[in-house]
Protein backbone atom coordinates (compact mmCIF):
# COMPACT_ATOMS: atom_id res chain seq x y z
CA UNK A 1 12.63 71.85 25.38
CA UNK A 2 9.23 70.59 26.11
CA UNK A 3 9.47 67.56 23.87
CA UNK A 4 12.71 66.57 25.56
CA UNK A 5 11.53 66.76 29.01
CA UNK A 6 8.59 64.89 28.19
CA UNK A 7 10.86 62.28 26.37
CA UNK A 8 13.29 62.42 29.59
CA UNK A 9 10.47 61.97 32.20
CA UNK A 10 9.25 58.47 30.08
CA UNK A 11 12.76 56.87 29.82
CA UNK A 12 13.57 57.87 33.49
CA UNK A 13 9.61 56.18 34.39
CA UNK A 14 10.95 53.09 31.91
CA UNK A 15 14.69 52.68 33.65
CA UNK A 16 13.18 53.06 37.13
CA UNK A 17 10.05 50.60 36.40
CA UNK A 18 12.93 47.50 35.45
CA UNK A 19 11.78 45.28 38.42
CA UNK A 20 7.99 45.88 37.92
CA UNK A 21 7.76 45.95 33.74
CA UNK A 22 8.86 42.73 32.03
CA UNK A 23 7.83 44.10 29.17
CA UNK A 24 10.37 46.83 29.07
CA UNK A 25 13.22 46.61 26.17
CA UNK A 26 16.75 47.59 27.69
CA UNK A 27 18.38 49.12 25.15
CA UNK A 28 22.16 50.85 25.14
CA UNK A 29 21.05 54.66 25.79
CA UNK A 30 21.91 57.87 27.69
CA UNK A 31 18.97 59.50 29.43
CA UNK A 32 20.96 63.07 29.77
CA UNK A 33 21.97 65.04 27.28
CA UNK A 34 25.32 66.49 29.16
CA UNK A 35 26.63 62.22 29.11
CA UNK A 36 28.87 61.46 26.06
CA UNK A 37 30.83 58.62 24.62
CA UNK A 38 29.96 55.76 26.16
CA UNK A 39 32.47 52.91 25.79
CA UNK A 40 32.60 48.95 26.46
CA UNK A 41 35.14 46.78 25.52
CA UNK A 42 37.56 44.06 26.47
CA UNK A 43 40.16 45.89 28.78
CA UNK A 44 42.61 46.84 26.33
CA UNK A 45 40.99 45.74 23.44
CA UNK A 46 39.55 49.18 22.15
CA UNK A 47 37.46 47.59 18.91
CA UNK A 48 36.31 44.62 20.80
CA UNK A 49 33.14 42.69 21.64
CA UNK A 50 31.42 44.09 25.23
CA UNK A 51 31.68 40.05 25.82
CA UNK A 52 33.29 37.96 28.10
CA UNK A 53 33.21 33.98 28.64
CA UNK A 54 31.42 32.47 31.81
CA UNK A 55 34.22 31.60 34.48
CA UNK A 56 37.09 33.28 32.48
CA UNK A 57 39.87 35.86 34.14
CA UNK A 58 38.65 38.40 30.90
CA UNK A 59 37.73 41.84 32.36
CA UNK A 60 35.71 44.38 30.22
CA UNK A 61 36.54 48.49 30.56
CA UNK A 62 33.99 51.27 30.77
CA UNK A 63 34.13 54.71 29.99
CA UNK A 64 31.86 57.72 29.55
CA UNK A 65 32.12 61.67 30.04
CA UNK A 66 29.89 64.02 31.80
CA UNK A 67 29.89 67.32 30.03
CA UNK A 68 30.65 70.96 31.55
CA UNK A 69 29.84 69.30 35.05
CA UNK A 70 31.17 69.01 38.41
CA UNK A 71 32.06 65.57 40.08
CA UNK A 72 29.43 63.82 40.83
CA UNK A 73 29.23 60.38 42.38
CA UNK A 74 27.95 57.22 40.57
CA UNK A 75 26.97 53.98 41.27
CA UNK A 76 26.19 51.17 39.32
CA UNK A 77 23.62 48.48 38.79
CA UNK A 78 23.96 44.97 36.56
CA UNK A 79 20.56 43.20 35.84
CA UNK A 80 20.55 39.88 33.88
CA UNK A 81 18.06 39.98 30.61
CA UNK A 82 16.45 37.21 28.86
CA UNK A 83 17.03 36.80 24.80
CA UNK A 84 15.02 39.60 23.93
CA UNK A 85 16.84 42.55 26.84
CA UNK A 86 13.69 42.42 29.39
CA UNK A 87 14.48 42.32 32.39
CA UNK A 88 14.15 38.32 33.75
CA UNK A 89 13.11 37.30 37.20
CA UNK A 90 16.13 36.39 38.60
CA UNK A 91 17.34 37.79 42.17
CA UNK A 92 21.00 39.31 41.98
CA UNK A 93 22.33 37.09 44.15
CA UNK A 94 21.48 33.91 41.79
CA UNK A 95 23.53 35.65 38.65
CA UNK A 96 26.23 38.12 41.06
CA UNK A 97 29.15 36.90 42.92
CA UNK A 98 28.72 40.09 45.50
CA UNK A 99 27.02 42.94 45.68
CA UNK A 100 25.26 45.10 43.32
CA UNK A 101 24.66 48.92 43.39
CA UNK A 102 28.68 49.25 43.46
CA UNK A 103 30.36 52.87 43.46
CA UNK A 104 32.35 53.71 40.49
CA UNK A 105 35.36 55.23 41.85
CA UNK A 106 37.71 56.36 39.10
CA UNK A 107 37.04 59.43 37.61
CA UNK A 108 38.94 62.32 36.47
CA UNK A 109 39.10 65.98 34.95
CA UNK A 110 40.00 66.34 31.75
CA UNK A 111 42.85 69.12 30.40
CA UNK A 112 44.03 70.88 27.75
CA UNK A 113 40.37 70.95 26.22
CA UNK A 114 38.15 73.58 25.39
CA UNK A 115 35.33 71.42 26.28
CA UNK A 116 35.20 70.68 30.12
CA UNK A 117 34.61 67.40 30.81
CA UNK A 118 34.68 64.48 33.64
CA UNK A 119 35.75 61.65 32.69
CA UNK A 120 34.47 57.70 34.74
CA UNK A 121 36.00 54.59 33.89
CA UNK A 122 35.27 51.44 35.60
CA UNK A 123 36.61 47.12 34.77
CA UNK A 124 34.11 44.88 36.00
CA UNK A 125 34.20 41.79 37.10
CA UNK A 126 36.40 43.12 40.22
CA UNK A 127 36.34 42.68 43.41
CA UNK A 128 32.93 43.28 44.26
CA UNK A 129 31.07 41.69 41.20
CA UNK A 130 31.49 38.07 39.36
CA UNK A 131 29.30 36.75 37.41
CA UNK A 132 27.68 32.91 37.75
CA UNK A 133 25.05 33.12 34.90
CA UNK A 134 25.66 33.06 31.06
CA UNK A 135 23.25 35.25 29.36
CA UNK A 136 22.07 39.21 28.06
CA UNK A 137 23.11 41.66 30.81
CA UNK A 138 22.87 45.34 31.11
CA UNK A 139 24.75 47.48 33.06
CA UNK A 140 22.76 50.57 34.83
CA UNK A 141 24.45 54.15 36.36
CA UNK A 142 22.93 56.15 37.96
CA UNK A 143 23.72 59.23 40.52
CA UNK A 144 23.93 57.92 44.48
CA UNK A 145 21.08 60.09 45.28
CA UNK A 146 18.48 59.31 42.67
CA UNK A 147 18.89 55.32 42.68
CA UNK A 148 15.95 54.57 40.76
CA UNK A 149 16.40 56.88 38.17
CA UNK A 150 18.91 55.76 35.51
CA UNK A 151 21.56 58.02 33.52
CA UNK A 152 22.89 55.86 31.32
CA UNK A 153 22.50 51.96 30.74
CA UNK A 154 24.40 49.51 28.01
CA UNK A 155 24.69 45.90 26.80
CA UNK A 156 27.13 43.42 27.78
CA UNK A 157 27.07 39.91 26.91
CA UNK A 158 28.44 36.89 29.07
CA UNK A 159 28.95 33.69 27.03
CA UNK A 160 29.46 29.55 27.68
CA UNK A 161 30.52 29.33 24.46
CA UNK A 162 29.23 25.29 24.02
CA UNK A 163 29.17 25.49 20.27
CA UNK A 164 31.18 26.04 17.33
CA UNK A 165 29.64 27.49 14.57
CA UNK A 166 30.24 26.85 11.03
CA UNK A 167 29.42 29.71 8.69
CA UNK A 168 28.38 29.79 5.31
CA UNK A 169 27.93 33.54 3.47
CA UNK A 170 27.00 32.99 0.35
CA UNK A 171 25.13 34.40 -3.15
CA UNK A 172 21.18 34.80 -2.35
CA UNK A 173 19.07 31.78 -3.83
CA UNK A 174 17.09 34.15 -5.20
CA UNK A 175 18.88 34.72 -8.75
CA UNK A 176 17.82 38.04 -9.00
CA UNK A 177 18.95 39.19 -5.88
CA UNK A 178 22.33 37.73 -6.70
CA UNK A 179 24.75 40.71 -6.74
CA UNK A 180 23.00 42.73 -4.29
CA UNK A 181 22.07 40.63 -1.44
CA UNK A 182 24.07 37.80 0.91
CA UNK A 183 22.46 34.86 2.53
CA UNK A 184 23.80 33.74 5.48
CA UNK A 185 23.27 29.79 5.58
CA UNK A 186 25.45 27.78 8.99
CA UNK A 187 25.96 25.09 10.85
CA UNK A 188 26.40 24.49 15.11
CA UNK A 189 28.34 21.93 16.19
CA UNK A 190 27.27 20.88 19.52
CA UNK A 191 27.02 17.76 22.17
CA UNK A 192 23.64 15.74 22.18
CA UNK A 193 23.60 15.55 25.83
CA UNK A 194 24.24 19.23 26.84
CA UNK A 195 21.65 20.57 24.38
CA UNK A 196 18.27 18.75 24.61
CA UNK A 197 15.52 19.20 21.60
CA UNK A 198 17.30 22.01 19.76
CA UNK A 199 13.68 22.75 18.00
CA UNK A 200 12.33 24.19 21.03
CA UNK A 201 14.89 25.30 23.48
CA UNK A 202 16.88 27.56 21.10
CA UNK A 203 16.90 31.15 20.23
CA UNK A 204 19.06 32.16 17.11
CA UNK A 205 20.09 35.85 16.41
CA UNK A 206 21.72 36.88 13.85
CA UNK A 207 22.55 40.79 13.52
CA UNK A 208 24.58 42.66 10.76
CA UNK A 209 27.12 44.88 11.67
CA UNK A 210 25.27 45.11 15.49
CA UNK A 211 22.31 46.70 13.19
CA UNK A 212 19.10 46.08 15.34
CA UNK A 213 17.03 47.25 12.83
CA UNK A 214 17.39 43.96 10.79
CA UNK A 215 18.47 41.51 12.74
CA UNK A 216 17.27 38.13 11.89
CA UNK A 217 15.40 36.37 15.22
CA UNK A 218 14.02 33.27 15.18
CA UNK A 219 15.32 30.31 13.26
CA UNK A 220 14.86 27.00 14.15
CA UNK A 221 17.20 24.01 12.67
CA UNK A 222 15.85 22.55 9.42
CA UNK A 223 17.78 19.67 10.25
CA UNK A 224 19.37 17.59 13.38
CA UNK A 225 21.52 15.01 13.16
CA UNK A 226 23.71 13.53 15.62
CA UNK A 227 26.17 16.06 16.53
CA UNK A 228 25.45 19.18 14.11
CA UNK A 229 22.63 21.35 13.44
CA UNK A 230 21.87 22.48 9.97
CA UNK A 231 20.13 26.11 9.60
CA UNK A 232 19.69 26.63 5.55
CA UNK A 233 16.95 29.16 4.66
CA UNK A 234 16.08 30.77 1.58
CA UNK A 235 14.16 34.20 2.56
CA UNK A 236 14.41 34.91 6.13
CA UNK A 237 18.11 35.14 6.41
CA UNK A 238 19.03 37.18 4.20
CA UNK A 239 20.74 40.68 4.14
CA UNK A 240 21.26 43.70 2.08
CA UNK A 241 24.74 43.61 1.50
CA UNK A 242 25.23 47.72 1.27
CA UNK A 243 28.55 49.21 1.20
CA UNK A 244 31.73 49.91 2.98
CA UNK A 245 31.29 52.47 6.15
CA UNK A 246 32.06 55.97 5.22
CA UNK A 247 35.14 57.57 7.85
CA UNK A 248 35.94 60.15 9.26
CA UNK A 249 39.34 61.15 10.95
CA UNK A 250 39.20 63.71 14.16
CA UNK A 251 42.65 62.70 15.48
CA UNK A 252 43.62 66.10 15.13
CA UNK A 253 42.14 69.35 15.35
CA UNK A 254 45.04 71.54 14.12
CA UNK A 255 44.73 70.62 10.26
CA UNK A 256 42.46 69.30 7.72
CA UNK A 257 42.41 65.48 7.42
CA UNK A 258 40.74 63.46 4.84
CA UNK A 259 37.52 65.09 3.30
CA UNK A 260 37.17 67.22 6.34
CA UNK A 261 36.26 70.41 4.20
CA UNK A 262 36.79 73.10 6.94
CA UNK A 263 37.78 72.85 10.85
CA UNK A 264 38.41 76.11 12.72
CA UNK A 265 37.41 76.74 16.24
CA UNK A 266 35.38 79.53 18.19
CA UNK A 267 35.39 80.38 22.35
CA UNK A 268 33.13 77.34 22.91
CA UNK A 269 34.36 74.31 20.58
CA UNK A 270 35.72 73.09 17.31
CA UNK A 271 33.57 72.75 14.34
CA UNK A 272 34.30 69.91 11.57
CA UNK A 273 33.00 70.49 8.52
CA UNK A 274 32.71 67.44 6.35
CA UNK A 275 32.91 67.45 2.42
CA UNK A 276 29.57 66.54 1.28
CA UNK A 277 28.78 62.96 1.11
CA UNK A 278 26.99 62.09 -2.66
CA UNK A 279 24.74 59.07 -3.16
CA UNK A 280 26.50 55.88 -4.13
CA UNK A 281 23.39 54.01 -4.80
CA UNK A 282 24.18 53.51 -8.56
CA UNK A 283 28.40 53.39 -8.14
CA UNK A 284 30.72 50.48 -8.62
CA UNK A 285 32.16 49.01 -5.65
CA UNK A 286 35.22 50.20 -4.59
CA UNK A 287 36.83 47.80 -1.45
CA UNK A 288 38.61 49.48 0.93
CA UNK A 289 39.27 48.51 4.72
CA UNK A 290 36.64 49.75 7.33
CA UNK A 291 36.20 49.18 10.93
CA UNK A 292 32.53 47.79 10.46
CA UNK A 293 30.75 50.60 12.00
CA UNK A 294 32.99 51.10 14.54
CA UNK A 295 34.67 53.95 16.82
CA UNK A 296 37.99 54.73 18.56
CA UNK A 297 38.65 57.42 20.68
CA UNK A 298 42.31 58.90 19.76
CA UNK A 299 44.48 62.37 19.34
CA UNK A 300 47.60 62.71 17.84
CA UNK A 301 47.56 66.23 19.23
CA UNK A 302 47.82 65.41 23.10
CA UNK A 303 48.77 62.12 25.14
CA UNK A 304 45.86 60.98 27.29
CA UNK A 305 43.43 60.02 24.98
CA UNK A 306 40.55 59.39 27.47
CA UNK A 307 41.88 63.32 29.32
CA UNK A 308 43.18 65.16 26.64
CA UNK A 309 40.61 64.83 23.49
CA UNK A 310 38.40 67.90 22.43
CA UNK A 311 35.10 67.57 21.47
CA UNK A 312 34.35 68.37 18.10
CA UNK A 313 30.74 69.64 16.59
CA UNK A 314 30.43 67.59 13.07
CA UNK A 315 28.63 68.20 10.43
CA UNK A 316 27.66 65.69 7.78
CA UNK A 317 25.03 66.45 4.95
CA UNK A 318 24.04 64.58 1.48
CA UNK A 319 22.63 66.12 -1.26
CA UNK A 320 19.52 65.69 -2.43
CA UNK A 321 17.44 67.28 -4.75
CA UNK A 322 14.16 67.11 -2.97
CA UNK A 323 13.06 65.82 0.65
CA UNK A 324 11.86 61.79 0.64
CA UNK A 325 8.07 62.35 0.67
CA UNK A 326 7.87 58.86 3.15
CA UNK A 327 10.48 58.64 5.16
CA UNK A 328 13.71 59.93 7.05
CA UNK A 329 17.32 59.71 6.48
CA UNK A 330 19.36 58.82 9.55
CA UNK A 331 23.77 59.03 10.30
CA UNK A 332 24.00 55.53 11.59
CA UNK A 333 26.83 53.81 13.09
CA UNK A 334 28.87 52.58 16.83
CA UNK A 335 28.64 56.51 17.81
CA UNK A 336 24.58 56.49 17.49
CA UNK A 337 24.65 52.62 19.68
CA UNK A 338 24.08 50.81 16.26
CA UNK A 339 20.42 52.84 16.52
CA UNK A 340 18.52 54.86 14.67
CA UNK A 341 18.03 57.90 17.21
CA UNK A 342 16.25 60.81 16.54
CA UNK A 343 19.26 62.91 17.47
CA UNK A 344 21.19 61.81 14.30
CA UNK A 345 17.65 62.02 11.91
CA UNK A 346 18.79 64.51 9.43
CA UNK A 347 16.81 67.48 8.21
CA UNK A 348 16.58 68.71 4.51
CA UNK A 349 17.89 72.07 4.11
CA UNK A 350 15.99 73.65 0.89
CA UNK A 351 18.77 76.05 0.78
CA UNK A 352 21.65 74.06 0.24
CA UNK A 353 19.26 70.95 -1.49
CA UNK A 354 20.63 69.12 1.10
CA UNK A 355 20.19 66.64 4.54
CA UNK A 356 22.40 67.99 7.23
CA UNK A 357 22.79 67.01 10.38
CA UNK A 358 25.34 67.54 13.52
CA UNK A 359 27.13 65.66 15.97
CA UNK A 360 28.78 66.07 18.83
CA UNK A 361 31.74 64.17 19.34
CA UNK A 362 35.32 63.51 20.87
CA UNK A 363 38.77 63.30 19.05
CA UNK A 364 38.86 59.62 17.43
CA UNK A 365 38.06 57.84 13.94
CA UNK A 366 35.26 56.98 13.20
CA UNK A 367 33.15 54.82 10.49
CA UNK A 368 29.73 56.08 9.60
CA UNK A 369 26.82 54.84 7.04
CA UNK A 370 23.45 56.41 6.07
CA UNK A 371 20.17 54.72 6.65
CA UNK A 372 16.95 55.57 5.02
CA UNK A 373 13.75 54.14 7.42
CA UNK A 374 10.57 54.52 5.41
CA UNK A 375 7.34 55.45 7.11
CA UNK A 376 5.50 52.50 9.18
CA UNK A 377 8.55 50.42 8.81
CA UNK A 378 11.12 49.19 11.05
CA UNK A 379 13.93 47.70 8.82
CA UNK A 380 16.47 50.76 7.46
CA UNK A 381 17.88 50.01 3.87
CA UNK A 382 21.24 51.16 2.67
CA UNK A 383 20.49 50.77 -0.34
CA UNK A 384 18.90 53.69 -0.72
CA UNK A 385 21.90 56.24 -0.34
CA UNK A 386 25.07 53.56 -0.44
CA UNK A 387 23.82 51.39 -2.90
CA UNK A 388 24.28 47.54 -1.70
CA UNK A 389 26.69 45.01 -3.61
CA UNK A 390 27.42 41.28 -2.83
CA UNK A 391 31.14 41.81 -2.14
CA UNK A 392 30.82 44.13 0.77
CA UNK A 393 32.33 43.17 3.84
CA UNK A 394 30.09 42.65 6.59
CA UNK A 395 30.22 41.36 10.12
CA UNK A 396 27.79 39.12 11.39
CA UNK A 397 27.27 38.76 14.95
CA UNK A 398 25.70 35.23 16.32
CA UNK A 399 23.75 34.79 19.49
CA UNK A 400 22.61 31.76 20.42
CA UNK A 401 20.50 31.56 23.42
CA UNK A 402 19.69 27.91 25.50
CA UNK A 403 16.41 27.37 27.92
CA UNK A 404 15.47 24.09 28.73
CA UNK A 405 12.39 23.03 31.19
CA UNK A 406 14.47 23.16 34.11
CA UNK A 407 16.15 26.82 33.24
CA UNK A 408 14.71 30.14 34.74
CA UNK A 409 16.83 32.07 32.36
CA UNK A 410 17.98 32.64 28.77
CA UNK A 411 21.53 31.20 28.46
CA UNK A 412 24.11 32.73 26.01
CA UNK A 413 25.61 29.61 24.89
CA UNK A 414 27.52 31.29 21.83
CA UNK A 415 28.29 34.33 20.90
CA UNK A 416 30.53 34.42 17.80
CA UNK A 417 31.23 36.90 14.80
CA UNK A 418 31.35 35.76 10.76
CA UNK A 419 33.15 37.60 8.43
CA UNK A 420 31.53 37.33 5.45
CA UNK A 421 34.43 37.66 3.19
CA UNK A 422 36.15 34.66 5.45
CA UNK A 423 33.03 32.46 4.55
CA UNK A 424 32.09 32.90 0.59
């Protein structure tokens, strides 16, 4: 309990210090333990991008529970962020159509659950926020009586979308990284007299899957000419291509689904027992469809998915003879914010010869992967547990970011996703 608090009272001095610490990382995160399942997405578009175009009628829809709580009112804060999520220097005013610190007003109980819980939804833009600025933005909440200190905050993207981007996912030029590995080689399209010495004034990011962990930052054009930008690198841009996510199907609580091994429930919540997950580091590649890391909240047993879904404690283990002497295994996907959090670092078990680990989570299906993040290092592999093969499917999510002499500000001029089975 100690190490939490201690861990609570830093990101609660990091959220509150925005205005004063441009060196401070904003990062999609919950800063209390009792707020779960955090959504943002395209209204009505539950697997989308949290993106919307500059100037466009496009609305995005946010969601998130409080746990075993009472009502409690909520307001919310939207700060623009330069290419690398610190917080910039602009004023509200110059990137807001309104006001900020906004009240979010639609919350409910939910029902038929053994887990209490409130639920808050909110669409922004509305009628007290528009946006006027392309660019990285983060959207804050926190409770009306403790306005500097943050509950919750998450990534949203705003785009101008002045490119068009021309893909190329290919074999490694490395030979012997050939069936393991993809290279991601493209082209932008763009107009001469918009975008002024491309060399300088451009940020590229390129992240698999919405990984953070190995994202590829900081590519400049090898070549210019005319209207098109050439980007063809050998080393730096490529990518592990791992394996299909792993599922797992909580749509119902009243009957085994797919490799759930046990469910049964006590007078506090449901437990999910999944079948043990083996190593596929060495296995042939099976394709089968996935929702790249993604979540969706859903219940076949009741009608209101956002009201009516229980909460269900998972959990997951691999077997493994003995414990990784220099590193730590981590459950990796949408659910942890495409991070690797502590709360999903697994433990070995000598007992069972097994990593274990549990999580808490609300009726839906869900993709999942395993991570291994050796010690000193920052970059997971796959590899290591799910094996990596050329003919995976992976997204890969482009961010291009625009500052010329005159700007103040990073801006998102294209955010776009490859498929890299759409661009062998």
């Amino acid at each position: 309990m100690n190490g939490f608090l201690t861990s609570f009272l830093f990101f609660i001095f990091s959220v509150s210090a925005f205005s004063q610490a441009a060196d401070t990382v904003i990062y999609s995160t919950t800063y209390r333990r009792d707020i779960a399942t955090v959504l943002l997405f395209k209204k009505n578009l539950d697997l989308s991008e949290p993106v919307i175009p500059l100037g466009s009628n496009e609305r995005l829809e946010f969601h998130f529970d409080v746990l075993d709580g009472d009502f409690e009112t909520f307001q919310y804060r939207i700060i623009h962020c330069d290419a690398d999520w610190h917080p910039d220097n602009l004023d509200y005013l110059e990137y807001l159509e309104g006001f900020n610190d906004n009240y979010i007003q639609n919350y409910k109980a939910s029902f038929n659950t053994l887990q209490p819980y409130i639920h808050y939804y909110l669409e922004f833009p509305n009628e007290n926020i528009n946006f006027t600025k392309s660019g990285n933005y983060a959207l804050l909440v926190f409770n009306e009586n403790n306005p500097d200190e943050f509950v919750l905050s998450h990534r949203f993207f705003v785009s101008e979308n002045k490119l068009n981007l021309l893909p190329k996912i290919k074999y490694p030029t490395n030979l012997d990284d050939k069936y393991y590995m993809q290279e991601v080689d493209f082209n932008l399209l763009f107009n001469p007299q918009e975008i002024t010495n491309p060399y300088s004034n451009l940020k590229v990011v390129i992240e698999q899957n919405h990984r953070l962990d190995n994202a590829c930052k900081g590519l400049k054009p090898n070549f210019v000419k005319q209207e098109e930008m050439i980007f063809n690198y050998d080393d730096e841009n490529v990518f592990e291509g791992g394996n299909e996510f792993r599922n797992i199907d909580l749509t119902t609580v009243r009957s085994k689904t797919n490799r759930v091994a046990a469910i049964y429930r006590d007078e506090k919540f449901y437990t999910c027992v999944m079948a043990p997950d083996y190593k596929r580091t060495y296995k042939k590649y099976l394709n089968y469809q996935d929702i790249d890391g993604r979540f969706i909240i859903k219940t076949i047993d009741q009608d209101d998915w956002h009201l009516e879904s229980e909460y269900v404690n998972v959990y997951f283990s691999v077997p493994f003879d003995q414990p990784f002497a220099n590193g730590d295994l981590f459950l990796f996907g949408g659910f942890s914010d495409w991070q690797l959090k502590n709360r999903f670092k697994m433990k070995y078990n000598p007992e069972t010869r097994s990593y274990e680990v549990s999580a808490y989570l609300k009726q839906g299906y869900y993709n999942y992967t395993y991570l291994f993040l050796k010690d000193g290092e920052q970059k997971a592999k796959m590899s290591t547990i799910e094996g990596s093969h050329f003919e995976t499917e992976n997204e890969y999510i482009f961010k291009i970011y625009y500052k010329d002499p005159i700007d103040f500000y990073d801006r998102l001029i294209l955010y776009d996703i490859a498929n890299s089975r759409k661009s062998f």
